[in-house]
Every structure is written in structure tokens, then in C-alpha cells.
PDB file of N, CA and C in Angstrom:
ATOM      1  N   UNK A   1       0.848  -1.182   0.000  1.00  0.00           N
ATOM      2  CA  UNK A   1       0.000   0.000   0.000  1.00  0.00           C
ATOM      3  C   UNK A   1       0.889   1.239   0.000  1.00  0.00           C
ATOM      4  N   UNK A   2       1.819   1.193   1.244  1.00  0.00           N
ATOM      5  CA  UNK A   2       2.859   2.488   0.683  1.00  0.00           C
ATOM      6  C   UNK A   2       2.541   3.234   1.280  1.00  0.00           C
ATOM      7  N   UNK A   3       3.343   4.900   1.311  1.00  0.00           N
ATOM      8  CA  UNK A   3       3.049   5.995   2.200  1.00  0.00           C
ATOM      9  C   UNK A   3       1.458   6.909   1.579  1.00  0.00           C
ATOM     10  N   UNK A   4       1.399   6.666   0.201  1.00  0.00           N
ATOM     11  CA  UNK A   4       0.863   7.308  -0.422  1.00  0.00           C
ATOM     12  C   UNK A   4      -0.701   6.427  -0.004  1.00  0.00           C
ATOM     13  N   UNK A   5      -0.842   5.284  -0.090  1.00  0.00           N
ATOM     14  CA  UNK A   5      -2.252   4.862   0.238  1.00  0.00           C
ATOM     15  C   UNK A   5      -2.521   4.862   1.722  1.00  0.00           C
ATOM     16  N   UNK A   6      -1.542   5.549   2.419  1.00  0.00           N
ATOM     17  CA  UNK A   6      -1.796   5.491   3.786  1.00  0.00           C
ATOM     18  C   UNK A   6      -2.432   6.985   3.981  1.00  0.00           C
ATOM     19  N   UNK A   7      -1.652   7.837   3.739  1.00  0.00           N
ATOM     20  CA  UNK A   7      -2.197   9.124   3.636  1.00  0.00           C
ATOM     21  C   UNK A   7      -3.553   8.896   2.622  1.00  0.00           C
ATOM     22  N   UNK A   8      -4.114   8.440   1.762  1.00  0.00           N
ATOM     23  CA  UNK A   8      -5.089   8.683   0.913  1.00  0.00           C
ATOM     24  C   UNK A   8      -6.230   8.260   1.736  1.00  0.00           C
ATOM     25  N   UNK A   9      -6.219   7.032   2.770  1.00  0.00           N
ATOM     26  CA  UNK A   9      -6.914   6.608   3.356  1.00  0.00           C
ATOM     27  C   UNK A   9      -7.428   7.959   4.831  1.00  0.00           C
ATOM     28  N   UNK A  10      -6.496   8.038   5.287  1.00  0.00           N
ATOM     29  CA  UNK A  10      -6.693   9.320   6.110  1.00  0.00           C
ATOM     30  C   UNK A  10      -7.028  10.410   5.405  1.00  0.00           C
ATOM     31  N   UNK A  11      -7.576  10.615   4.266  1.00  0.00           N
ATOM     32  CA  UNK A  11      -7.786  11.971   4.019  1.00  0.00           C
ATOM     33  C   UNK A  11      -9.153  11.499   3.431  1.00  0.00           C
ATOM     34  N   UNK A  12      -9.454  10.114   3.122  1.00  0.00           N
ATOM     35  CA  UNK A  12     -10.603   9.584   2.657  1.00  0.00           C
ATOM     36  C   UNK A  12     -11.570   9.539   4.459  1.00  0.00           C
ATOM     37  N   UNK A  13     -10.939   9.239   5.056  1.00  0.00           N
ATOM     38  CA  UNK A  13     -11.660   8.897   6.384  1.00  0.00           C
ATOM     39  C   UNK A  13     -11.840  10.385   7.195  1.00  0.00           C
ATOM     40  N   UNK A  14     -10.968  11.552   7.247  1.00  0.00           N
ATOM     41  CA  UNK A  14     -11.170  12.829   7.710  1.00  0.00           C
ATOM     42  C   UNK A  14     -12.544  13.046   6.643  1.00  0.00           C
ATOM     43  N   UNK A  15     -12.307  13.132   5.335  1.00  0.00           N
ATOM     44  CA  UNK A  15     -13.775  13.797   4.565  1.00  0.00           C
ATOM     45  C   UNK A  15     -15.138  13.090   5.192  1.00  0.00           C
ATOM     46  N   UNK A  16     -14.875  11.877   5.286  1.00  0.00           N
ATOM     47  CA  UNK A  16     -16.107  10.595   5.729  1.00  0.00           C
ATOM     48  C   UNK A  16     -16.578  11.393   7.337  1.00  0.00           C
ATOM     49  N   UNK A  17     -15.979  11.487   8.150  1.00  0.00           N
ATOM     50  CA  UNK A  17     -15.870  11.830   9.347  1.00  0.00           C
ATOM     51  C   UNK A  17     -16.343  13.303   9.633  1.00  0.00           C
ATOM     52  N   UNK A  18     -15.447  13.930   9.285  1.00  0.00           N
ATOM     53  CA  UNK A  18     -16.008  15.384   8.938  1.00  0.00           C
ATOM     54  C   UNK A  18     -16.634  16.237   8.703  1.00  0.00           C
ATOM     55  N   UNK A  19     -16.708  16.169   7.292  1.00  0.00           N
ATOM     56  CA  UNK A  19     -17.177  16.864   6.404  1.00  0.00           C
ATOM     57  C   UNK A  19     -18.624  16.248   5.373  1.00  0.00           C
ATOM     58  N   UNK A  20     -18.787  14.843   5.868  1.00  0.00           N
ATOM     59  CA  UNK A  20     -19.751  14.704   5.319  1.00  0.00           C
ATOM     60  C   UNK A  20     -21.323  14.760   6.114  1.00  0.00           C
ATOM     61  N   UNK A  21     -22.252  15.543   5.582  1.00  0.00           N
ATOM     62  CA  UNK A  21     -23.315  15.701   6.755  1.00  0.00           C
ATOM     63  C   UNK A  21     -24.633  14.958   6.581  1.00  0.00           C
ATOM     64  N   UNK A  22     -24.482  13.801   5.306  1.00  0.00           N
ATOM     65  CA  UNK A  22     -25.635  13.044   4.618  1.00  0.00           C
ATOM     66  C   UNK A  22     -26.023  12.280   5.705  1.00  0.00           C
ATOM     67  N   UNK A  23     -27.251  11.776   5.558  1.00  0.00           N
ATOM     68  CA  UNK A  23     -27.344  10.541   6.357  1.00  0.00           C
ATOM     69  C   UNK A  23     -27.827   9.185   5.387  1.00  0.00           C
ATOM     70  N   UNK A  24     -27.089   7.965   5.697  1.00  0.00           N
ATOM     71  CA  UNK A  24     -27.725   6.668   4.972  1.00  0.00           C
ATOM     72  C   UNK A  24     -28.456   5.728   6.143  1.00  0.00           C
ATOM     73  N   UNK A  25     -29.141   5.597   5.894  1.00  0.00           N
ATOM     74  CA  UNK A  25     -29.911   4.436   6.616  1.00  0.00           C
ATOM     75  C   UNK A  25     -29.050   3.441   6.778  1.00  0.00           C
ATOM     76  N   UNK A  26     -29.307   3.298   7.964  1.00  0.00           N
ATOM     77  CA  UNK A  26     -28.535   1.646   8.503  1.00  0.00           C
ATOM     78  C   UNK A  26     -26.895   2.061   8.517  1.00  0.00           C
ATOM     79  N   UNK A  27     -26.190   2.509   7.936  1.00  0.00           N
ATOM     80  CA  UNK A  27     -25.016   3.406   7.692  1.00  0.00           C
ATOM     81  C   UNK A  27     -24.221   4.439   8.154  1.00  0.00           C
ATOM     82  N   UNK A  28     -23.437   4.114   9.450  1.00  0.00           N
ATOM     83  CA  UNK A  28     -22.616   5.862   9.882  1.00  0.00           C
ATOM     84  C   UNK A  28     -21.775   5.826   9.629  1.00  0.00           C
ATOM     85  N   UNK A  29     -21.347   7.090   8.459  1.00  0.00           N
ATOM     86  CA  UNK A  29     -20.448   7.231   7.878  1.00  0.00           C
ATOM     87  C   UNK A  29     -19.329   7.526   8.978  1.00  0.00           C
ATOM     88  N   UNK A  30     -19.623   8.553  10.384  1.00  0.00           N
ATOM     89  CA  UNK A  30     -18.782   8.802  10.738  1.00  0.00           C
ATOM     90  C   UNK A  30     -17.733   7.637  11.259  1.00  0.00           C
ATOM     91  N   UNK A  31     -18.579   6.653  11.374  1.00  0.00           N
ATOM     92  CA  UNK A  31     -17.623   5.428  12.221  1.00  0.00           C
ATOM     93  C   UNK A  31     -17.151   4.879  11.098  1.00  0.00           C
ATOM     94  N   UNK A  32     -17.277   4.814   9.681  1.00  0.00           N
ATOM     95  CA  UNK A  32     -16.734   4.407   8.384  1.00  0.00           C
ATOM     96  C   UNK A  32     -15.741   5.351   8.520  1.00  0.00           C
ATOM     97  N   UNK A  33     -15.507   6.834   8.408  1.00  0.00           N
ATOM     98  CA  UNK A  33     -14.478   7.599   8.619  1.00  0.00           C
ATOM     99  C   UNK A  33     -13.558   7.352   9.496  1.00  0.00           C
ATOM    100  N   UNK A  34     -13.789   7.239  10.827  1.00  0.00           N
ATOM    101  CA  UNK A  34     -12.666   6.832  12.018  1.00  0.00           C
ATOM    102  C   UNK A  34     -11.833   5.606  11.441  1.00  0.00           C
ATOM    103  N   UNK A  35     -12.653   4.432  10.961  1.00  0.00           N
ATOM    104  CA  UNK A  35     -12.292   3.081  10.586  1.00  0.00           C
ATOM    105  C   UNK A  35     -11.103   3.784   9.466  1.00  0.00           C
ATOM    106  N   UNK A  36     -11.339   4.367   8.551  1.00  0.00           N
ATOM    107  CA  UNK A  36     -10.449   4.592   7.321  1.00  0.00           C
ATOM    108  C   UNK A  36      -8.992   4.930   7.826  1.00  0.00           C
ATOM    109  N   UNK A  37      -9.600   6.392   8.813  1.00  0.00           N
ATOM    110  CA  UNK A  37      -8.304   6.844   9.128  1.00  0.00           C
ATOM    111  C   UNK A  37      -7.623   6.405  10.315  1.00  0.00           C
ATOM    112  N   UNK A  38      -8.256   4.747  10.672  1.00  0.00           N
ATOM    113  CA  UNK A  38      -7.420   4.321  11.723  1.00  0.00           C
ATOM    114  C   UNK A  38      -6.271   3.547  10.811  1.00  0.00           C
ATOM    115  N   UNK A  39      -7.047   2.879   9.819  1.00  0.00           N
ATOM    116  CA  UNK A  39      -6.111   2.154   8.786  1.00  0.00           C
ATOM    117  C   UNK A  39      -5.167   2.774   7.786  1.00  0.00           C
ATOM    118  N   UNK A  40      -5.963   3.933   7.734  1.00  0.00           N
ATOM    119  CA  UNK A  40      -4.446   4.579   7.243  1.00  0.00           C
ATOM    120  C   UNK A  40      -3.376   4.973   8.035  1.00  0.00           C
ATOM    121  N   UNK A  41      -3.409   5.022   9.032  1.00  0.00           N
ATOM    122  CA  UNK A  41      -2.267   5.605  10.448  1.00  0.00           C
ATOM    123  C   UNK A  41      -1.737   4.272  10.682  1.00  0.00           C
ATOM    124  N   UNK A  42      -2.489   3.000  10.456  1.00  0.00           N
ATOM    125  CA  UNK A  42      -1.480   1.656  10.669  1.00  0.00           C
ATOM    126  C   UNK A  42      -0.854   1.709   9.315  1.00  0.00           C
ATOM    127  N   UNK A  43      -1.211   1.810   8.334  1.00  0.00           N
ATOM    128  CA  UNK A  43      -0.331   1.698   6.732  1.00  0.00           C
ATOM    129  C   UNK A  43       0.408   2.874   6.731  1.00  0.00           C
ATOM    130  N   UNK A  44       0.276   4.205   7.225  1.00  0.00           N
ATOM    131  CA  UNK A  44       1.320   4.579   7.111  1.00  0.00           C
ATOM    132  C   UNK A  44       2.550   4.556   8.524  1.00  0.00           C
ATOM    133  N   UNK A  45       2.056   3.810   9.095  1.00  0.00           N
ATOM    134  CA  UNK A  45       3.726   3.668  10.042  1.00  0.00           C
ATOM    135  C   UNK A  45       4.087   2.205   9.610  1.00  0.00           C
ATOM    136  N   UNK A  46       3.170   1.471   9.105  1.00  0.00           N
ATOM    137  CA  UNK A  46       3.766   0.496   8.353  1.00  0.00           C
ATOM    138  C   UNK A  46       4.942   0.732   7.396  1.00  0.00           C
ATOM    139  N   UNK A  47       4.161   1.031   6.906  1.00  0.00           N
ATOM    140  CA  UNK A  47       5.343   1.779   5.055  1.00  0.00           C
ATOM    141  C   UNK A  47       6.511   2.573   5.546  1.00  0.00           C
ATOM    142  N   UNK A  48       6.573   3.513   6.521  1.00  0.00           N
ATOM    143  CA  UNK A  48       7.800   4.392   7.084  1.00  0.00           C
ATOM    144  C   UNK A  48       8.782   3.098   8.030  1.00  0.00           C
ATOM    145  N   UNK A  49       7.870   2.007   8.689  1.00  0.00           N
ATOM    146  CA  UNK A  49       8.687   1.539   9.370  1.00  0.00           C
ATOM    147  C   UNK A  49       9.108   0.407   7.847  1.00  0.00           C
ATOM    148  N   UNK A  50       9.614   0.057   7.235  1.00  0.00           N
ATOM    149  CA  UNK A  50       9.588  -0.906   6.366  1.00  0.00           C
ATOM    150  C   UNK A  50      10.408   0.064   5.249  1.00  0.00           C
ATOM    151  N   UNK A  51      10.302   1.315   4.787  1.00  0.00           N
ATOM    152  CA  UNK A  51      11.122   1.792   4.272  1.00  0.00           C
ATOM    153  C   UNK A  51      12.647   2.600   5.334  1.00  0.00           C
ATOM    154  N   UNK A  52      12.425   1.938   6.531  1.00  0.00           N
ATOM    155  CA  UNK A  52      13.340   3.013   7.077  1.00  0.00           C
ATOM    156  C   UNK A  52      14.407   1.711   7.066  1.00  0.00           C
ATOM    157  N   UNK A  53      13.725   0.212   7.815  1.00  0.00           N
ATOM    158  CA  UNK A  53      14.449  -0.950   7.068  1.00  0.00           C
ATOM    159  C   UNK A  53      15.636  -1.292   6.289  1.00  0.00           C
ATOM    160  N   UNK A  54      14.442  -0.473   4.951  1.00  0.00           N
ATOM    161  CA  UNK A  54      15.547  -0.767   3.848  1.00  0.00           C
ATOM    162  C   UNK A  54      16.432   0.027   4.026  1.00  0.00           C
ATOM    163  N   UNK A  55      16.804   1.219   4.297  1.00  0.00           N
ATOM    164  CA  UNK A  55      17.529   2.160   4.198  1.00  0.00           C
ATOM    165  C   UNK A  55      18.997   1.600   4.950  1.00  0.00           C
ATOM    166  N   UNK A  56      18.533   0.584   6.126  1.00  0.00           N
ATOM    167  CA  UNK A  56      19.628   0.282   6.892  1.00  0.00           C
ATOM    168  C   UNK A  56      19.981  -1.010   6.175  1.00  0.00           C
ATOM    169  N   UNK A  57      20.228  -1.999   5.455  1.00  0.00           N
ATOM    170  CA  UNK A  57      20.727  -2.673   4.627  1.00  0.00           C
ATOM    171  C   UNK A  57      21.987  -2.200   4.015  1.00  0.00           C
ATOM    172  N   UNK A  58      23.365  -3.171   4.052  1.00  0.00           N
ATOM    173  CA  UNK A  58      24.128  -2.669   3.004  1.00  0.00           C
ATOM    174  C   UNK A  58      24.348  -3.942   2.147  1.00  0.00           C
ATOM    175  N   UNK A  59      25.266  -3.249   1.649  1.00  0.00           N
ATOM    176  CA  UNK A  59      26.166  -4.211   0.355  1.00  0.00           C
ATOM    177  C   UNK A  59      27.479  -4.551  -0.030  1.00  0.00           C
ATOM    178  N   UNK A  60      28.287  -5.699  -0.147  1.00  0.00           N
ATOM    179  CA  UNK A  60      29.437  -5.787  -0.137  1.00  0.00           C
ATOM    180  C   UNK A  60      29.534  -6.507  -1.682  1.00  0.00           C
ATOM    181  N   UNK A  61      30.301  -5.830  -2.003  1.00  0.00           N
ATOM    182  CA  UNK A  61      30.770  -6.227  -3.502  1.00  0.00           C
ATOM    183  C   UNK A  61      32.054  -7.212  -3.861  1.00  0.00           C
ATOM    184  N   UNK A  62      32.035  -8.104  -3.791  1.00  0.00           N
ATOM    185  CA  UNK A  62      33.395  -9.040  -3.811  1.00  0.00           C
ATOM    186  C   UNK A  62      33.840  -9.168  -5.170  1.00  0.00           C
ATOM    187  N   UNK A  63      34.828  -9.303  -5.468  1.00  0.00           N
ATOM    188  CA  UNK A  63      35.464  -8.791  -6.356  1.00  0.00           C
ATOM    189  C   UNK A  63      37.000  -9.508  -6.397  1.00  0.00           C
ATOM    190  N   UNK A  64      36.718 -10.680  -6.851  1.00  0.00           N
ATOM    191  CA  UNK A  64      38.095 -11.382  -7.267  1.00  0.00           C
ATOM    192  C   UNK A  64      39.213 -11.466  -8.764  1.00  0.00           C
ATOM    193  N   UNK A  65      40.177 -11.683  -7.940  1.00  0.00           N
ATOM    194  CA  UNK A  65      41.187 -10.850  -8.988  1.00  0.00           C
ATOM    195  C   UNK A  65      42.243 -12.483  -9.124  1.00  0.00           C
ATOM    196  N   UNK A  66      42.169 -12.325 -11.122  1.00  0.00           N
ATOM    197  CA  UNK A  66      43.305 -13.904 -11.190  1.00  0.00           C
ATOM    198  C   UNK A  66      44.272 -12.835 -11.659  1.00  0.00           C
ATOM    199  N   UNK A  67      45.629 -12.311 -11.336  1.00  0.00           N
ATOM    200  CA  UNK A  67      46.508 -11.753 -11.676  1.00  0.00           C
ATOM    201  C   UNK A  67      47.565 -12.943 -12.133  1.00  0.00           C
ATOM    202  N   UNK A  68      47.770 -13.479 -11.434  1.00  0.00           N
ATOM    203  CA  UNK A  68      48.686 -14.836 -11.952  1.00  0.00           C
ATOM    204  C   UNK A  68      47.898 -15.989 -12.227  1.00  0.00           C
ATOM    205  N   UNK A  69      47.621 -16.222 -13.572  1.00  0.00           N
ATOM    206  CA  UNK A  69      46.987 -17.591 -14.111  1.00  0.00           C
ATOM    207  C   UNK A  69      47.890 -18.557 -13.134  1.00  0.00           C
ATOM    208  N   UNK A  70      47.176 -20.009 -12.967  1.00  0.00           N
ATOM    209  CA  UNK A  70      47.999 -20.884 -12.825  1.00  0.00           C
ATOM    210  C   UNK A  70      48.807 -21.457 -14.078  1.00  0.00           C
ATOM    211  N   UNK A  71      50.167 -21.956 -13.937  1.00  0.00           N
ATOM    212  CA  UNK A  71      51.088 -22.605 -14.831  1.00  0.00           C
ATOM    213  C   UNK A  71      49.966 -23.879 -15.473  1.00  0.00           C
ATOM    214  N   UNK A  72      50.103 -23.907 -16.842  1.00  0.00           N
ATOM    215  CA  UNK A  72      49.682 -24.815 -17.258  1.00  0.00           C
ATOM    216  C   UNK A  72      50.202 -26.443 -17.383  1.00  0.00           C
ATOM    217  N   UNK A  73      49.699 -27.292 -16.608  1.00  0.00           N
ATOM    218  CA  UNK A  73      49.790 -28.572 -16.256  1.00  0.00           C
ATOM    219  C   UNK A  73      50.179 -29.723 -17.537  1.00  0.00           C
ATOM    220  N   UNK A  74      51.282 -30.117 -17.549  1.00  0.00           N
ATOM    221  CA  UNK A  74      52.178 -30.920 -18.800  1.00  0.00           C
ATOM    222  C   UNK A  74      51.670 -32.212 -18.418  1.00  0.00           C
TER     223      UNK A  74
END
């Protein structure tokens, strides 16, 4: 999902929560809103914790060297 669907979800769940003043039968949006932007606040410390991860990974490059062939065997 990523940083970007984490934030999209929180900004989908603030409008739900918020800003919307409809009513649906059987349906509260506002608790659909809280729900969104609880899941986006777990996906995005997901994604930050998981890209911070990678960041700490390295790499070692080995790199062998034939400078002296062996003598060829008679």
C-alpha cells in the first residue's frame, strides 16, 4: 500500500468523518471515517517503518582478482 495509500486513506476517512453531513440508513459514515483513518495511520507507520528498514541494509561487492593464471599442467 505504501506511504501514499496510507495518507489517501486518512484523508478519505477525515472527509467521511467530517465533512460529510448526509445521512444513509442503517449506515454511519462517521464510524466508516474513524475506521479509514485508523487504517491509514497503521499503513502509514507500516510503510515508514519498512522503508526506514531498507535504508539500513548494506552491500558488499566481492570482487576477485586472477593476476597470476595458474602454470599450465604438462
Amino acid at each position: 500500500m505504501g506511504i501514499g495509500g496510507g495518507i489517501a486513506l486518512l484523508v478519505i476517512g477525515a472527509i467521511l468523518s467530517f465533512g460529510v453531513a448526509d445521512r444513509i440508513e442503517g449506515i454511519n459514515l462517521t464510524v466508516i471515517g474513524y475506521i479509514c483513518m485508523g487504517g491509514g495511520l497503521i499503513a502509514l507507520i507500516a510503510a515508514m517503518a519498512l522503508n526506514a528498514q531498507r535504508t539500513n541494509t548494506t552491500h558488499r561487492e566481492v570482487v576477485e582478482r586472477h593476476d597470476n593464471p595458474p602454470a599450465p599442467r604438462v
